[in-house]
PDB file of N, CA and C in Angstrom:
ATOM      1  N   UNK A   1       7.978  -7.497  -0.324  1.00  0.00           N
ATOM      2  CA  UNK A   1       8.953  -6.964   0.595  1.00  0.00           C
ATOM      3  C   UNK A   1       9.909  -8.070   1.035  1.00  0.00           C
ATOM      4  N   UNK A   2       9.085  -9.240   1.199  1.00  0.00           N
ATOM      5  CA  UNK A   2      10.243  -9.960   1.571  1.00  0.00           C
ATOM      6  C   UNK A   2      11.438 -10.504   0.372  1.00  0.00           C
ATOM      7  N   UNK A   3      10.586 -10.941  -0.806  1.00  0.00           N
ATOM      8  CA  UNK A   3      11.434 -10.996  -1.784  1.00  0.00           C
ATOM      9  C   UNK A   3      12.633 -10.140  -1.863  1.00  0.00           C
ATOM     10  N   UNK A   4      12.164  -8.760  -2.207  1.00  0.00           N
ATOM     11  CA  UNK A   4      13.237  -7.599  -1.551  1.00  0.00           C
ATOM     12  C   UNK A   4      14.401  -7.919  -0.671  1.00  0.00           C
ATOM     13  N   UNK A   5      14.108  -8.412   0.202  1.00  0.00           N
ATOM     14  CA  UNK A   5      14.837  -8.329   1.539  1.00  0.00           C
ATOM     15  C   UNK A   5      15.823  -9.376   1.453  1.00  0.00           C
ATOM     16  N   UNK A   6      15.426 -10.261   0.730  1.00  0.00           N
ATOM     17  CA  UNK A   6      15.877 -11.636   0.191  1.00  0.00           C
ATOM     18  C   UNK A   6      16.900 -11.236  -0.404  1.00  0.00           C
ATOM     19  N   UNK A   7      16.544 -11.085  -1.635  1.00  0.00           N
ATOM     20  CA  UNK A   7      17.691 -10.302  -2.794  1.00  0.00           C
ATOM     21  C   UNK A   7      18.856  -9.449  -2.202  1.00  0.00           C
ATOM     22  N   UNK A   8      18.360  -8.360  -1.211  1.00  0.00           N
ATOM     23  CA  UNK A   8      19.511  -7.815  -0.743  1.00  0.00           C
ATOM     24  C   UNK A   8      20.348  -8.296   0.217  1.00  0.00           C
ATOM     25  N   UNK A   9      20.051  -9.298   0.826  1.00  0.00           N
ATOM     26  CA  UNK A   9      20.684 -10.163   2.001  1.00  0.00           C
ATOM     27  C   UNK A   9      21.705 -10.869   0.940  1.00  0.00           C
ATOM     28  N   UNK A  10      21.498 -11.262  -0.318  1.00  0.00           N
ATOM     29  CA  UNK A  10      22.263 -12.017  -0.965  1.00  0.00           C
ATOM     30  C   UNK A  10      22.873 -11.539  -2.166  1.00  0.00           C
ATOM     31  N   UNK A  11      22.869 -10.182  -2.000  1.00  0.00           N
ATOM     32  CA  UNK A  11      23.517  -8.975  -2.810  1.00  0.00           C
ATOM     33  C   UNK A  11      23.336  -9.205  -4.760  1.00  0.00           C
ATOM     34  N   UNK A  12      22.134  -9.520  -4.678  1.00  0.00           N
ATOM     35  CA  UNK A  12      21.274  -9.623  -6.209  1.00  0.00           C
ATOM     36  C   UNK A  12      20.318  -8.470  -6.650  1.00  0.00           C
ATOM     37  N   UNK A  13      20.682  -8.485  -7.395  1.00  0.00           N
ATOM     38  CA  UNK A  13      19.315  -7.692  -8.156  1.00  0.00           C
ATOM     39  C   UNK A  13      18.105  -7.123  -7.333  1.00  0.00           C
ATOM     40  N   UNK A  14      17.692  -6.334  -7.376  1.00  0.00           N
ATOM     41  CA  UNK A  14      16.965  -5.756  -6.480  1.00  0.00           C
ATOM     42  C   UNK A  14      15.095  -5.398  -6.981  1.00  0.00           C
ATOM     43  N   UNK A  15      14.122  -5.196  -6.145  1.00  0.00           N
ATOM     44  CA  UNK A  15      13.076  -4.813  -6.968  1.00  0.00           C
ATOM     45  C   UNK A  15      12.891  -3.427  -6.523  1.00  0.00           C
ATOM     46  N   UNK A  16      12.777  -2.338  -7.664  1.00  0.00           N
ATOM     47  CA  UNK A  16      13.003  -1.241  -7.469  1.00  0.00           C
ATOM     48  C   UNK A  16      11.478  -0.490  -6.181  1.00  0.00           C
ATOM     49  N   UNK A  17      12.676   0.772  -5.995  1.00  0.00           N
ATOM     50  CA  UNK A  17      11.447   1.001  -4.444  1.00  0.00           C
ATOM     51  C   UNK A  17       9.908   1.826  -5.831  1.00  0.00           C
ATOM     52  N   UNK A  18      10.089   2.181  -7.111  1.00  0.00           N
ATOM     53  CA  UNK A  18       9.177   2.240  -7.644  1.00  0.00           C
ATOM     54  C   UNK A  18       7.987   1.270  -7.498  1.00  0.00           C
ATOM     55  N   UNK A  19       8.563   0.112  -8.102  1.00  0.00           N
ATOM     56  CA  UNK A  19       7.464  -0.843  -8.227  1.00  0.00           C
ATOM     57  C   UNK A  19       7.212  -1.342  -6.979  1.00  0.00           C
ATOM     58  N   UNK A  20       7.848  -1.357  -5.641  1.00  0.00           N
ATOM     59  CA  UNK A  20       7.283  -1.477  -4.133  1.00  0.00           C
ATOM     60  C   UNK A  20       5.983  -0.439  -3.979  1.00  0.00           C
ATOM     61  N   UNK A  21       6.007   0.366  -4.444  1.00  0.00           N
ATOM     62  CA  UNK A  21       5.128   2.026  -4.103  1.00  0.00           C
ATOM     63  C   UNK A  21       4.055   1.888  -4.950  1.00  0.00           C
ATOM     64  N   UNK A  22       4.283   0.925  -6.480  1.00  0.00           N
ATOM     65  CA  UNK A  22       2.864   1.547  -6.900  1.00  0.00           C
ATOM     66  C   UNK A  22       2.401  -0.140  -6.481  1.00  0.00           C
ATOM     67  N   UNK A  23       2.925  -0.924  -6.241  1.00  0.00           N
ATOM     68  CA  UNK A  23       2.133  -2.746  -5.101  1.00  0.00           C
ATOM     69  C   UNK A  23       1.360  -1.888  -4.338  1.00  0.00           C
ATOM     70  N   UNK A  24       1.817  -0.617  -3.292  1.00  0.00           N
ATOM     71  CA  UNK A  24       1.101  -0.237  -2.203  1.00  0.00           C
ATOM     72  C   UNK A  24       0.006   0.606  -2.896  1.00  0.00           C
ATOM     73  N   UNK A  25       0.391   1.415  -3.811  1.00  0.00           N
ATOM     74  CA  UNK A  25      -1.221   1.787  -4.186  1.00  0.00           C
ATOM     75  C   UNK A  25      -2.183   1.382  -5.037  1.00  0.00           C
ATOM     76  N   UNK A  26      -1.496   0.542  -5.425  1.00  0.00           N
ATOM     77  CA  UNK A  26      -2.543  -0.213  -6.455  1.00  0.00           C
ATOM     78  C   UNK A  26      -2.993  -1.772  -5.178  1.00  0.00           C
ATOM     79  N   UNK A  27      -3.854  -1.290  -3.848  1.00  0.00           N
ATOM     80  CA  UNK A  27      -4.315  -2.151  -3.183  1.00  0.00           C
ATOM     81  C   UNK A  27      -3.196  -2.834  -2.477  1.00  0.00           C
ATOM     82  N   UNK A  28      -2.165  -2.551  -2.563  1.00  0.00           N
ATOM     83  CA  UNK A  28      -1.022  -4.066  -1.961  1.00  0.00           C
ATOM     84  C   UNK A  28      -0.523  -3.153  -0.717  1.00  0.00           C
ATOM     85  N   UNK A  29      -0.882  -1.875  -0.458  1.00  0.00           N
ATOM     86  CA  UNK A  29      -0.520  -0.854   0.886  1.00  0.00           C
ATOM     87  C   UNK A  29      -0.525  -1.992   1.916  1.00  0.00           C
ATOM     88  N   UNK A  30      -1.516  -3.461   2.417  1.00  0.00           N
ATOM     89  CA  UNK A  30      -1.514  -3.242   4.065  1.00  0.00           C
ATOM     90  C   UNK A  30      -0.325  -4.863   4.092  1.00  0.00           C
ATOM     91  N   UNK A  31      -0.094  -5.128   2.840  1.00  0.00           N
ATOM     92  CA  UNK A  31       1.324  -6.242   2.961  1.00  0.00           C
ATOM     93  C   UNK A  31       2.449  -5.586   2.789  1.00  0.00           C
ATOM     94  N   UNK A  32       2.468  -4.357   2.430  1.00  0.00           N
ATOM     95  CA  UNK A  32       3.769  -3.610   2.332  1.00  0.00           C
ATOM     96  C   UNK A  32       4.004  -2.812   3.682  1.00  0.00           C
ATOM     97  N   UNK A  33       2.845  -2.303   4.269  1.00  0.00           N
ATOM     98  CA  UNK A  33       3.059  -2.560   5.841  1.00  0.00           C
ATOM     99  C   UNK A  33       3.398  -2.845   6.978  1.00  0.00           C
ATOM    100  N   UNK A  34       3.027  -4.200   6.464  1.00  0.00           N
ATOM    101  CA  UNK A  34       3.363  -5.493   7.081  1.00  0.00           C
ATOM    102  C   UNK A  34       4.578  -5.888   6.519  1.00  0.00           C
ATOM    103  N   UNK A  35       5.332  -5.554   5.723  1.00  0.00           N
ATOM    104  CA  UNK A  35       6.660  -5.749   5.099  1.00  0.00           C
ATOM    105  C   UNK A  35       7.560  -4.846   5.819  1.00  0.00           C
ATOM    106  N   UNK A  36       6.909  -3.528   6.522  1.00  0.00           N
ATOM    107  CA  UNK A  36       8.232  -2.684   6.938  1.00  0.00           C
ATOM    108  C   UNK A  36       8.154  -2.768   8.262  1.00  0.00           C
ATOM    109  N   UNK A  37       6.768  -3.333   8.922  1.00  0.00           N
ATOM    110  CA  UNK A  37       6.578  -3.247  10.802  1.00  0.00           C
ATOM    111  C   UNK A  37       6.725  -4.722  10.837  1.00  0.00           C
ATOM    112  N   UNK A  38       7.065  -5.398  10.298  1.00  0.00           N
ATOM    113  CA  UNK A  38       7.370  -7.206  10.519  1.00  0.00           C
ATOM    114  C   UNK A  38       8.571  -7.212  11.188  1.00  0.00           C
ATOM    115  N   UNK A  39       8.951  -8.176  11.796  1.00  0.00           N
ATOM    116  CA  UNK A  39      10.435  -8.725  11.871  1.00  0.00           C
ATOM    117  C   UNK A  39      11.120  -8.651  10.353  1.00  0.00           C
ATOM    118  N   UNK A  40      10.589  -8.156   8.972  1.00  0.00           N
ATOM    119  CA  UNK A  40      11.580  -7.900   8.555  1.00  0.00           C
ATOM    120  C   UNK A  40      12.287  -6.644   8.392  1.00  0.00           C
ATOM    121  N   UNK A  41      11.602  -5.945   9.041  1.00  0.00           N
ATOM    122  CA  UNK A  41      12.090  -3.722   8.800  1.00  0.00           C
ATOM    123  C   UNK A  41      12.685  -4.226   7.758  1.00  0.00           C
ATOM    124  N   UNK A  42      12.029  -4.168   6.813  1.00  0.00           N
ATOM    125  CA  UNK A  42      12.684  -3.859   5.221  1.00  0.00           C
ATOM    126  C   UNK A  42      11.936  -2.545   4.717  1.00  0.00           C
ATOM    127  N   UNK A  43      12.814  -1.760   4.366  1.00  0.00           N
ATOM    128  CA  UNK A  43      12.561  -0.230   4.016  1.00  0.00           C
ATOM    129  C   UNK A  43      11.751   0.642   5.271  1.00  0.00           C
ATOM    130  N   UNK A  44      12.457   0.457   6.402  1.00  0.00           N
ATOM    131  CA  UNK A  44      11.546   1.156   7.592  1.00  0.00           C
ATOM    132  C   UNK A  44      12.161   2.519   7.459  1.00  0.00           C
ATOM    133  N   UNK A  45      13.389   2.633   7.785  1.00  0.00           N
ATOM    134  CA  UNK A  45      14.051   3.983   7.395  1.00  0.00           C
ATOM    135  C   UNK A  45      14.388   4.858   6.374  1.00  0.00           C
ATOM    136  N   UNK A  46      13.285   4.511   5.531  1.00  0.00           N
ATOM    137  CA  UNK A  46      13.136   5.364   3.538  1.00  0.00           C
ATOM    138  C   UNK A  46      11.373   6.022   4.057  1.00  0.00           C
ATOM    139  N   UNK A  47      11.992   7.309   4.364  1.00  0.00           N
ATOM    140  CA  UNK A  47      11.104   8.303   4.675  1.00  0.00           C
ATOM    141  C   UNK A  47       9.646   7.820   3.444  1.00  0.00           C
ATOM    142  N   UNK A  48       9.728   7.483   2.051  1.00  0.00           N
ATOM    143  CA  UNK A  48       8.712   6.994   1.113  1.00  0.00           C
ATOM    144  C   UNK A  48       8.134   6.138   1.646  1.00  0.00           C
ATOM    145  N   UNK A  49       8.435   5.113   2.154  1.00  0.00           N
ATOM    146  CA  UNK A  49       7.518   3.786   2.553  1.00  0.00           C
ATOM    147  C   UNK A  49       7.122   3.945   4.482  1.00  0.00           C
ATOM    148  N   UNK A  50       7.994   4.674   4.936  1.00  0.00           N
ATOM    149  CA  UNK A  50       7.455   4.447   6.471  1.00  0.00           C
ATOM    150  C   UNK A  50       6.469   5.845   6.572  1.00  0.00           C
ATOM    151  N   UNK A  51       6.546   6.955   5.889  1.00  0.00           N
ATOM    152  CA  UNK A  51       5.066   7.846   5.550  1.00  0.00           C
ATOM    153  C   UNK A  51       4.757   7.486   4.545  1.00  0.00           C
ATOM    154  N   UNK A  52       5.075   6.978   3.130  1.00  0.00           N
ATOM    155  CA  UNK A  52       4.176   7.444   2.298  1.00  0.00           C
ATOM    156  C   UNK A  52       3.031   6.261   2.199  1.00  0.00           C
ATOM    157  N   UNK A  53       3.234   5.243   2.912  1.00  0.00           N
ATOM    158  CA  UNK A  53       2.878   4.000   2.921  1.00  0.00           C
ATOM    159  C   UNK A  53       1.208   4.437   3.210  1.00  0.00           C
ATOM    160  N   UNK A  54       1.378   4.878   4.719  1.00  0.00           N
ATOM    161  CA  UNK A  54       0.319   5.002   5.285  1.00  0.00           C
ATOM    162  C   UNK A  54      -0.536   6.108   4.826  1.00  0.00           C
ATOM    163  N   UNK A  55      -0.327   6.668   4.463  1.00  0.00           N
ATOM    164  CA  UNK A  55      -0.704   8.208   3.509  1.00  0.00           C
ATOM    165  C   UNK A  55      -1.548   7.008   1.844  1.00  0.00           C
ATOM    166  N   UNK A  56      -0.973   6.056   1.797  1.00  0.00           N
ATOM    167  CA  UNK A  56      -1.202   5.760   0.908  1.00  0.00           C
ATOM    168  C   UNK A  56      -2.882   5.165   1.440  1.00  0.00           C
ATOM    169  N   UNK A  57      -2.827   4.206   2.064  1.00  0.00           N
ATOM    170  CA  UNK A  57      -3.677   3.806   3.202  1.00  0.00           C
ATOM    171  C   UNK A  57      -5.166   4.511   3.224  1.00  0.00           C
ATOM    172  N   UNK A  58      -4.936   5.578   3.861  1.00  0.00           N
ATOM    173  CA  UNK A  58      -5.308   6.544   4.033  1.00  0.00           C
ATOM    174  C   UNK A  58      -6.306   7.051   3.161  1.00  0.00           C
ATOM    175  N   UNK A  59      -5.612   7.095   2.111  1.00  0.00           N
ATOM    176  CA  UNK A  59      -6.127   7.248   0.533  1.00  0.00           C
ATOM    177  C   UNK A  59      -7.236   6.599   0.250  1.00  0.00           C
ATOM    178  N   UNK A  60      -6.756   5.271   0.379  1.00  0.00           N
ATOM    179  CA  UNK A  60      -7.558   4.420  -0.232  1.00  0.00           C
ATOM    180  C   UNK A  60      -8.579   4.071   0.784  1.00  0.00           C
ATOM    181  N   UNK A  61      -8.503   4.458   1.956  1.00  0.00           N
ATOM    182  CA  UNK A  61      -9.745   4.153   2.754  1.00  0.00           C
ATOM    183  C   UNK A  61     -10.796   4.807   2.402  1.00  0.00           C
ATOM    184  N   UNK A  62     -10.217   6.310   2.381  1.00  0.00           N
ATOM    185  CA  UNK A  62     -10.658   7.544   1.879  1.00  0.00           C
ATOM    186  C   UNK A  62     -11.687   7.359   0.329  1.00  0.00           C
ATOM    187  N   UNK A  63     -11.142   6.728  -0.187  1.00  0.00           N
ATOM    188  CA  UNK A  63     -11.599   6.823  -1.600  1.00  0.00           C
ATOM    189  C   UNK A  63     -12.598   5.303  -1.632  1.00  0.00           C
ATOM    190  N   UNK A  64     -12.383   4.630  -0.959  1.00  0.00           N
ATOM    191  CA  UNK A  64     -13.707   3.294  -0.865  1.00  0.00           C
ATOM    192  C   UNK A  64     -14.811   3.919   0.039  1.00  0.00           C
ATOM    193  N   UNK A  65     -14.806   4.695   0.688  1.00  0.00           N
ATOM    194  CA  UNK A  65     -15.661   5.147   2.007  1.00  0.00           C
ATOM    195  C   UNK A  65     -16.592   6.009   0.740  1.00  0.00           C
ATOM    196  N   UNK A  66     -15.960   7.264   0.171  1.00  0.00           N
ATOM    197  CA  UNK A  66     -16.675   7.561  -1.016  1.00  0.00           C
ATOM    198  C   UNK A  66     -17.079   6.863  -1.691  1.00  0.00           C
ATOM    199  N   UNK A  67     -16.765   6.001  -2.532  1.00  0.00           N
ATOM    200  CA  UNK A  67     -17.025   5.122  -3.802  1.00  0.00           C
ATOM    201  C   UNK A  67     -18.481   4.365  -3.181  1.00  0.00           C
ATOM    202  N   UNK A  68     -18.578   4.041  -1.577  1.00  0.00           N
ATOM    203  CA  UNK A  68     -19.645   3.594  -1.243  1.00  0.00           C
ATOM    204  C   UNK A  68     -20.488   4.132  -0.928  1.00  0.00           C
ATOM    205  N   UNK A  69     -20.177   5.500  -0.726  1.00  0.00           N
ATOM    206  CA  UNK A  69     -21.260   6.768  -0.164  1.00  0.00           C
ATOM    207  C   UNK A  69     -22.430   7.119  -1.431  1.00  0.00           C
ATOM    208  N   UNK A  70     -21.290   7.124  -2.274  1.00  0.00           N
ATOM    209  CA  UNK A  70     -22.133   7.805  -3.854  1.00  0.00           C
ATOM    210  C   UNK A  70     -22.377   6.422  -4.281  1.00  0.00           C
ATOM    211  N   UNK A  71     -21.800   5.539  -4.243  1.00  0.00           N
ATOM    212  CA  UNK A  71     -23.169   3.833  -4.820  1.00  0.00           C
ATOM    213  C   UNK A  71     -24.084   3.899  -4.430  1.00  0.00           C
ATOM    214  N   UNK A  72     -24.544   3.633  -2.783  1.00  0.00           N
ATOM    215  CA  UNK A  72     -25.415   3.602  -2.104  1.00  0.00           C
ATOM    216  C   UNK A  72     -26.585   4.817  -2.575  1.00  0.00           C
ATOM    217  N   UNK A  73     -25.823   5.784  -2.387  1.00  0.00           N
ATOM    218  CA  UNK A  73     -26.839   7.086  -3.069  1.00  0.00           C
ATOM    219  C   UNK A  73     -27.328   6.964  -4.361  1.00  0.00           C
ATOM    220  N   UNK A  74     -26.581   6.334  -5.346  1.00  0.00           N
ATOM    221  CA  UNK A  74     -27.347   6.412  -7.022  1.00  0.00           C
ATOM    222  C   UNK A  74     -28.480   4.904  -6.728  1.00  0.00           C
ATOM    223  N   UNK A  75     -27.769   3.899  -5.509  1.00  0.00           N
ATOM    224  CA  UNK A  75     -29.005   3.214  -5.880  1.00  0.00           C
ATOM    225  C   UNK A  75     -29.907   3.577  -5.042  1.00  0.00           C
ATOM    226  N   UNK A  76     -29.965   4.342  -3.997  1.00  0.00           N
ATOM    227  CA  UNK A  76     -31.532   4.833  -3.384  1.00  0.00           C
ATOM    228  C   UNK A  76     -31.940   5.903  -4.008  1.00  0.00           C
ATOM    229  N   UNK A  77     -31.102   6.508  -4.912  1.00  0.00           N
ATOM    230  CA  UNK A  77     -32.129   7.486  -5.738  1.00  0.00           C
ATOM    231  C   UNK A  77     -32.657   6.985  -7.236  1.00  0.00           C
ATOM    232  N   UNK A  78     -32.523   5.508  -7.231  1.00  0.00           N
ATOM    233  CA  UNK A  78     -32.541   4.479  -8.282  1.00  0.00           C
ATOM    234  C   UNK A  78     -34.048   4.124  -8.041  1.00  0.00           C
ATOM    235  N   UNK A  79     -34.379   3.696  -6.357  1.00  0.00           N
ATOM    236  CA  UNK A  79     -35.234   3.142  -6.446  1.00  0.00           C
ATOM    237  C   UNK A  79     -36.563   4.224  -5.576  1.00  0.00           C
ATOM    238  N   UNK A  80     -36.043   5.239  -5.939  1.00  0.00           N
ATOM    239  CA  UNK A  80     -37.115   6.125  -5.107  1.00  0.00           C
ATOM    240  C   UNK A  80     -37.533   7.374  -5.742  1.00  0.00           C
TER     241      UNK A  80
END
């Protein structure tokens, strides 16, 4: 994000808001976060990153909370 923010302050090349979105779901959600609630509001007002961010979040809390529910379960029904 800040790179981003960089680039456009100095009217270069840009990194597309694609590849910002899949950083956030492929694990990079709580620096892209921190990229739009920082002193830098970079992309605060792009309805995609100020909801979809946290939605993304969300997700992935969602989906480790499982991933540990059903581990835990194959290994106590592993050892019992």
């Amino acid at each position: 994000m800040c790179y981003d923010k960089w680039r456009a302050k100095n009217n270069e090349w840009r990194v597309s808001e694609k590849v910002l979105l899949l950083h956030a779901f492929f694990l990079g959600s709580i620096g892209i976060l921190l990229g739009i609630y920082s002193p830098l509001k970079h992309k605060r007002n792009d309805w995609k990153f100020s909801i979809g961010v946290p939605i993304i979040i969300l997700l992935q809390i969602a989906s480790v909370i499982l991933f540990i529910k059903y581990t835990l379960q194959a290994v106590i029904n592993l050892f019992s």
